[in-house]
Structure formats: C-alpha cells, structure tokens
C-alpha atoms as a PDB file:
ATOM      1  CA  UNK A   1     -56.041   7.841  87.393  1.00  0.00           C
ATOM      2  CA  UNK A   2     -58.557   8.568  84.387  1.00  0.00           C
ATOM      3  CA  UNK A   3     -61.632   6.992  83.443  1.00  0.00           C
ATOM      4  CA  UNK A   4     -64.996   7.905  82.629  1.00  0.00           C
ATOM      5  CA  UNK A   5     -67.745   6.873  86.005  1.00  0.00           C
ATOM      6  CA  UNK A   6     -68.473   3.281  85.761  1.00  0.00           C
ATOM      7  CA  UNK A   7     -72.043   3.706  87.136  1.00  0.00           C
ATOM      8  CA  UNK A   8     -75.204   4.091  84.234  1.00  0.00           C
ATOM      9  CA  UNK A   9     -76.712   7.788  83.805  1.00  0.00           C
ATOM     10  CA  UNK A  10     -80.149   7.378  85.114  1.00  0.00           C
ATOM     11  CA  UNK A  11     -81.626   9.946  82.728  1.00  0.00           C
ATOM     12  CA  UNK A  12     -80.101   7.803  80.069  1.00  0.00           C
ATOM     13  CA  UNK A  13     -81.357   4.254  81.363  1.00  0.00           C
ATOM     14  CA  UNK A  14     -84.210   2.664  80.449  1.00  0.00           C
ATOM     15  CA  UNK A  15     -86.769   1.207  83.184  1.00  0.00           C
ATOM     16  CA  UNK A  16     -85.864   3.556  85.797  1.00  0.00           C
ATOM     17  CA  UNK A  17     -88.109   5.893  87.560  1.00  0.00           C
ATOM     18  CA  UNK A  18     -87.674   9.745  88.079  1.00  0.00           C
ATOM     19  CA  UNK A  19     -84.796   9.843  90.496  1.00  0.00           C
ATOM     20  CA  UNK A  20     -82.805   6.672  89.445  1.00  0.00           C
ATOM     21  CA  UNK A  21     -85.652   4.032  91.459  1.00  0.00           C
ATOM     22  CA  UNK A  22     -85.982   0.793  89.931  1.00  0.00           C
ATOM     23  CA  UNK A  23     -90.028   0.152  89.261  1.00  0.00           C
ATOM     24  CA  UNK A  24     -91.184  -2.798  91.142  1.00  0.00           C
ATOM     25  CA  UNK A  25     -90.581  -6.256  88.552  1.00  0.00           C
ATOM     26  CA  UNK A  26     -87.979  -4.300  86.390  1.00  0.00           C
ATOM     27  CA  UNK A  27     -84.313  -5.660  86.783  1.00  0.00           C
ATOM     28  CA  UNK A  28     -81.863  -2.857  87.799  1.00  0.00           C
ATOM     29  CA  UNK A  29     -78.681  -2.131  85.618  1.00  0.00           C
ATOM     30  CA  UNK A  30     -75.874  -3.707  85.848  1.00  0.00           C
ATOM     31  CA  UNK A  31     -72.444  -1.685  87.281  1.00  0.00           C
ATOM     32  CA  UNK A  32     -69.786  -1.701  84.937  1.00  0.00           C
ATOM     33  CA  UNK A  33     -66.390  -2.968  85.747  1.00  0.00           C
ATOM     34  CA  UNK A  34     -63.574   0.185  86.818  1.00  0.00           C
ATOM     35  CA  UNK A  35     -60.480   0.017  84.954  1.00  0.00           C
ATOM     36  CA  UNK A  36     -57.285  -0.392  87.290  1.00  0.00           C
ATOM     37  CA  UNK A  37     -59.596  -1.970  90.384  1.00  0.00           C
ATOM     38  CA  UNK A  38     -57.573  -4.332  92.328  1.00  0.00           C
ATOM     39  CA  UNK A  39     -54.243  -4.808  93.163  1.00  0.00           C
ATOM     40  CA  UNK A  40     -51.845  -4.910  90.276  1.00  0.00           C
ATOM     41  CA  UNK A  41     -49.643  -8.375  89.841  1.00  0.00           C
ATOM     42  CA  UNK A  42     -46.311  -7.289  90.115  1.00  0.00           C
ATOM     43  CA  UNK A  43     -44.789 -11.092  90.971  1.00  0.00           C
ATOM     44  CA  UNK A  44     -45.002 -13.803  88.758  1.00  0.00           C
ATOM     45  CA  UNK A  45     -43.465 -16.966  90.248  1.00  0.00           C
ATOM     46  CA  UNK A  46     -42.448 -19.684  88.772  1.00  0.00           C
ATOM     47  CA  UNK A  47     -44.321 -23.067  88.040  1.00  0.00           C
ATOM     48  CA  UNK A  48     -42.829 -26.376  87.816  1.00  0.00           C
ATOM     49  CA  UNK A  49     -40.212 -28.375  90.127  1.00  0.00           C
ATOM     50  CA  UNK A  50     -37.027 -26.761  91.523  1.00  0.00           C
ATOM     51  CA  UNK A  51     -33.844 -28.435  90.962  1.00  0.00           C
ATOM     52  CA  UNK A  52     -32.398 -29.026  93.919  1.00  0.00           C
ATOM     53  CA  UNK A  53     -35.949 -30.730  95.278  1.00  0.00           C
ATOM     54  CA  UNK A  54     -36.242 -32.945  92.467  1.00  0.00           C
ATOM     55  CA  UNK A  55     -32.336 -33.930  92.349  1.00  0.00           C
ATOM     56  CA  UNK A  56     -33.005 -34.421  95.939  1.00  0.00           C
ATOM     57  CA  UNK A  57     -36.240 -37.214  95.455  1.00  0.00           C
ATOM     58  CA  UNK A  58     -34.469 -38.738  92.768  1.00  0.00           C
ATOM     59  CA  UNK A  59     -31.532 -39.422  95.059  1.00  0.00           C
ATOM     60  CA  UNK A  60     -34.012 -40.607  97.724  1.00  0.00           C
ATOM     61  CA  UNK A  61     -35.411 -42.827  95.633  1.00  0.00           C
ATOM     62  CA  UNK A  62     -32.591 -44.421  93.988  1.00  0.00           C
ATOM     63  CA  UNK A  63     -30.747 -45.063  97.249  1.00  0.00           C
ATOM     64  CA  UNK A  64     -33.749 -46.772  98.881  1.00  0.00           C
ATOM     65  CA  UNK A  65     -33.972 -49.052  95.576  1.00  0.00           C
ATOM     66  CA  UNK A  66     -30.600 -49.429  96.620  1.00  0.00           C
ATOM     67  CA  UNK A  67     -30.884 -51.049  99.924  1.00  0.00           C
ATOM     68  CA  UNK A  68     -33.670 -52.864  99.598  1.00  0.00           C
ATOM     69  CA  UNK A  69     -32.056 -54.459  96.137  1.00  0.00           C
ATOM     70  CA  UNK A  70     -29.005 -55.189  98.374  1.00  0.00           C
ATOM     71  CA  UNK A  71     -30.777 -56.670 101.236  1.00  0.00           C
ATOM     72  CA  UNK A  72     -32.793 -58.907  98.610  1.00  0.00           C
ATOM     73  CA  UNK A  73     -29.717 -60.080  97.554  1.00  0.00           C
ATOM     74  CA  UNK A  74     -28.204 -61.092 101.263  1.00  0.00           C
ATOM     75  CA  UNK A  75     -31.410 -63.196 102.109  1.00  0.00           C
ATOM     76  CA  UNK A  76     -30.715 -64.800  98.702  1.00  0.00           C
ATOM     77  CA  UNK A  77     -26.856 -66.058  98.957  1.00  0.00           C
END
C-alpha cells in the first residue's frame, strides 16, 4: 500500500513545543484521515421488496378480503 504518513511533522506545525508537546491552552493538530483504512465494501445488496414476499402479502391480503366479503354476504341473505 502507498501513501505519504498521515500524522503532522512537528518541526513543521505551528504551536508545538520542542519535541512535538502541545503548550498548555494550545489545541493539538488534528490526524489526518489514511487512505484505504477500513474494510473495503465488496457487497452491495439490494434495496426494495423481493418478489416472491410481496406476491406473497398481496395474496394474503386479497384472500382475507375474500372471506370476510363472503361471510358479510352469508349474514346478509
């Protein structure tokens, strides 16, 4: 893997004492990110309802709308 260090050069930072020590008051650098940190995201899965469940609802549904019209319908005649 290449890349250059991610952490500052104290001799190049400002507000840093002789050594890399942060004076007291004085807000220490931030770290950079690092390029290629972390797992890479080699799966992508799908969004969005699979056929089969939503046939499978929609059948559900329709054949308890079903019964309950047919049932209405008995009680009625």
């Amino acid at each position: 893997m290449t890349g250059t260090n991610p952490d500052p050069e104290p001799e190049r930072t400002t507000g840093l004492e002789p050594g890399g020590a942060v004076p007291p008051g004085e807000t220490p650098p931030a770290e950079s990110s690092m390029p290629g940190a972390g797992p890479r995201e080699t799966r992508n899965p799908p969004k969005g309802w699979a056929k089969a469940p939503l046939t499978a609802i929609l059948v559900l549904a329709v054949v308890v709308a079903a019964f309950f019209l047919v049932y209405a319908l008995v009680l009625i005649l």
